[in-house]
Protein backbone atom coordinates (compact mmCIF):
# COMPACT_ATOMS: atom_id res chain seq x y z
CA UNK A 1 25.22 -6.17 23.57
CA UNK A 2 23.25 -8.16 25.67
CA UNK A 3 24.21 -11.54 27.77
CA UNK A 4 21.83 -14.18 27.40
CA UNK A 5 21.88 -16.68 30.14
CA UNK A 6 20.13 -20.40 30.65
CA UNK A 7 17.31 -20.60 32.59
CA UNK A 8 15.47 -23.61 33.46
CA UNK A 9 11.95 -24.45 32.84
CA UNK A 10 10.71 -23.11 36.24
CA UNK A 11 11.82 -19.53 35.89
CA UNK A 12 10.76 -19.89 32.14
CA UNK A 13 6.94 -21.15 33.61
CA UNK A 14 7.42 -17.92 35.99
CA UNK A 15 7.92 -15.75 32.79
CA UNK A 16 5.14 -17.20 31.23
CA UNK A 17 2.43 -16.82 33.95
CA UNK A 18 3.28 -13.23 34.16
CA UNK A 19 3.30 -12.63 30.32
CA UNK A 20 -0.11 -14.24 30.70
CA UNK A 21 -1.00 -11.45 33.01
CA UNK A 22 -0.61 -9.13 30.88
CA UNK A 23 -1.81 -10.72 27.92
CA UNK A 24 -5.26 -10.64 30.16
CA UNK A 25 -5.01 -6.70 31.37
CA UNK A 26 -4.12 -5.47 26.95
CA UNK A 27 -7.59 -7.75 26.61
CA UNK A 28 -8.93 -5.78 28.99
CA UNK A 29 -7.78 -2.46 27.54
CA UNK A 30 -5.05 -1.20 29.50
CA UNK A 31 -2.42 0.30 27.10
CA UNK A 32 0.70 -1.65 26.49
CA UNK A 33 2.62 1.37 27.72
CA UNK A 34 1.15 1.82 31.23
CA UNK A 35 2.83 -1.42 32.26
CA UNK A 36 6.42 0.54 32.07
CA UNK A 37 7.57 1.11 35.64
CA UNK A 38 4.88 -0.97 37.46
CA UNK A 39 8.00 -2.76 39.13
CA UNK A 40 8.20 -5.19 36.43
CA UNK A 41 11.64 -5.95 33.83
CA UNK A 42 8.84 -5.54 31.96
CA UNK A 43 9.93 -2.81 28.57
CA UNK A 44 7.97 -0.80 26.07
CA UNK A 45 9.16 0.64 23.18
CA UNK A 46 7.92 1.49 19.69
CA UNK A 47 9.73 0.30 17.03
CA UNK A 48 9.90 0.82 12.98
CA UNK A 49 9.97 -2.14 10.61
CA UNK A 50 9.67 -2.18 7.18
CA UNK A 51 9.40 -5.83 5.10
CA UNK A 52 12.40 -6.19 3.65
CA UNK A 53 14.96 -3.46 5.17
CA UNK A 54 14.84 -4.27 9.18
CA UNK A 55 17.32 -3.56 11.49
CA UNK A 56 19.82 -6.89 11.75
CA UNK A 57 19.21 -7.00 15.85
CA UNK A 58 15.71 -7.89 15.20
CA UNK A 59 15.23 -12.10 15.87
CA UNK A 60 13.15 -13.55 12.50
CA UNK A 61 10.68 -14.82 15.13
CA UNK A 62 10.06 -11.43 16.19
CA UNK A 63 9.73 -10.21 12.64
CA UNK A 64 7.25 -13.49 11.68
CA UNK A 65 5.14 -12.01 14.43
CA UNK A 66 4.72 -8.66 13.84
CA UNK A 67 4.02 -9.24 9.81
CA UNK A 68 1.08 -11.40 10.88
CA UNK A 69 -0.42 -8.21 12.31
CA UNK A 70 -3.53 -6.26 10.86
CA UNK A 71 -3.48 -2.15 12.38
CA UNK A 72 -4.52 -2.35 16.05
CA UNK A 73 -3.56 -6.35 16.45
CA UNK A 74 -1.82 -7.84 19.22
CA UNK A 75 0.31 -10.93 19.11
CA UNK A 76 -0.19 -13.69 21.37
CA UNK A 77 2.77 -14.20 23.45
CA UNK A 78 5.89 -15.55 21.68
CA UNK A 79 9.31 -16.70 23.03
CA UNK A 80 13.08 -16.17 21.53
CA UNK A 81 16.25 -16.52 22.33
CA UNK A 82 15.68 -12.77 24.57
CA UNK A 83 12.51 -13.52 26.14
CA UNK A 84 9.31 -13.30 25.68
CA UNK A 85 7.16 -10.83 23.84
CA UNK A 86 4.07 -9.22 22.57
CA UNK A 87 3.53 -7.19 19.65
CA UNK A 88 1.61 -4.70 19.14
CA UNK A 89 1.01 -3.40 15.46
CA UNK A 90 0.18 0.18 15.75
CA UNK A 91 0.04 1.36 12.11
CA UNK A 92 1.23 -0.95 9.04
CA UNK A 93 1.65 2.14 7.15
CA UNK A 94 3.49 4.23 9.76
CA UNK A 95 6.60 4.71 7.71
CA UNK A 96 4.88 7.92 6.11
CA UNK A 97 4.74 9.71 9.92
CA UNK A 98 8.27 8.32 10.83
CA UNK A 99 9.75 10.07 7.70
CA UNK A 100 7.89 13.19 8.83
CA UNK A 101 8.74 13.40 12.24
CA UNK A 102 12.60 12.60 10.79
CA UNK A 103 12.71 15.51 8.67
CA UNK A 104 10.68 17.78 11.29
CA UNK A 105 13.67 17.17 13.71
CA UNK A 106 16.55 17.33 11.26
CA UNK A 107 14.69 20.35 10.69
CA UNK A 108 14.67 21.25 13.92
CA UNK A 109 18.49 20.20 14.93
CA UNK A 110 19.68 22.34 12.01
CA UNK A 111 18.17 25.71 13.30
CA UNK A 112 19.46 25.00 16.89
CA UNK A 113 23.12 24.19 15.24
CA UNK A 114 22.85 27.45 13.25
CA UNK A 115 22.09 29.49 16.58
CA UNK A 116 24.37 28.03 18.76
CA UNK A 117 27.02 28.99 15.65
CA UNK A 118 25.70 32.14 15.52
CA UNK A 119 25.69 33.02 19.07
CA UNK A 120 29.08 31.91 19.57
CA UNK A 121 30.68 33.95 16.37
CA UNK A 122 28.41 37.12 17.79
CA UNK A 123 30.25 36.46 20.89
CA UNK A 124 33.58 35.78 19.90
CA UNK A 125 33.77 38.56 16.92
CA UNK A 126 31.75 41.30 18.43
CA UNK A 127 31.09 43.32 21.76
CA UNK A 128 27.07 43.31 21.88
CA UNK A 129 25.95 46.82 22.88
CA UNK A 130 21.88 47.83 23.81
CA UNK A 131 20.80 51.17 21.87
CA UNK A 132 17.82 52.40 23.59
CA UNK A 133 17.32 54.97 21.03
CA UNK A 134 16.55 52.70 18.23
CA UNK A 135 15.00 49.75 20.50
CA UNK A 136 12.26 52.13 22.30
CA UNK A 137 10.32 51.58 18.78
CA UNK A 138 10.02 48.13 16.66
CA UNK A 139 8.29 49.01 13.88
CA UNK A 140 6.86 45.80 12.40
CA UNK A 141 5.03 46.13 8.77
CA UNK A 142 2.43 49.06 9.56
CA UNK A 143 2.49 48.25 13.27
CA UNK A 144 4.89 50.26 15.68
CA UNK A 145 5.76 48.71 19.26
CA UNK A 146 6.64 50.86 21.78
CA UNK A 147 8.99 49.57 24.47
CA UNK A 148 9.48 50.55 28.04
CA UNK A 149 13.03 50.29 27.58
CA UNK A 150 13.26 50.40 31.26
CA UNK A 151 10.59 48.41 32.30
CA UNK A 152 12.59 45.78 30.65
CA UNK A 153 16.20 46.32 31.87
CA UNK A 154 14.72 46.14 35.29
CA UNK A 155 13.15 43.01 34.73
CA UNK A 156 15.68 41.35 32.94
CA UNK A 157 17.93 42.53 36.02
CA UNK A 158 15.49 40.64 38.16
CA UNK A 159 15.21 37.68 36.49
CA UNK A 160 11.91 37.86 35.59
């Protein structure tokens, strides 16, 4: 939650002129996201909005703005009750790749879970023993690995 404080018109001109600044360096085609860090309060982020189901933290103002957008548009500089702000619309049809990348990392959370499961029942319920004899050959399909069984002990015992 965020604490909004009064400021008077000076500071509120101050905001402005630098907003104005960087209106100027997006027109001149620095990316939005190399301003982060440049010793500004100045913040990026990327956000998801789709007409009709937004997030209830988002100001109408902020959502009037971005819906004006075409692909590739920027806003001109707009105030609320937060600050100040420019929008850039990236992709009006981005909901496709965020529902992608969701699944890709649910995806991807699930095998980790399942591991980390694993690993701790093998741990837990069993005492894990090497056997050379059967690990000096993999045989994989038609293809048969031979293994330096202690070329590898040694290196693992170096930490390499």
């Amino acid at each position: 939650e965020y604490k909004v404080s009064e400021i008077n018109d000076e500071l509120k001109e101050a905001f402005l002129e630098i907003m104005e600044i960087y209106k100027a360096r997006i027109a001149a085609g620095e990316s939005m996201s190399s301003f982060e860090g440049d010793g500004s309060n100045l913040t990026y982020g990327k956000r998801n909005l789709k007409k009709g189901n937004e997030d209830e933290s988002y100001e109408q103002v902020y959502l009037d703005e971005a819906y004006k957008l075409s692909n590739g548009e920027y806003s001109d500089i707009f105030a609320s009750e937060y600050g100040y702000y420019i929008v850039h619309m990236i992709n009006t049809e981005s909901l496709g790749a965020y529902d992608e990348a969701y699944e890709a990392l649910k995806a991807q959370y699930i095998k980790e879970k399942y591991l980390e499961v694993m690993d701790n029942l093998l741990e837990t319920k069993y005492e894990l023993v090497e056997n050379a004899k059967y690990w000096e050959k993999v045989k994989i399909g038609h293809t048969v690995v031979e293994l330096d069984i202690d070329a590898v002990n040694a290196n693992t015992a170096s930490g390499s």
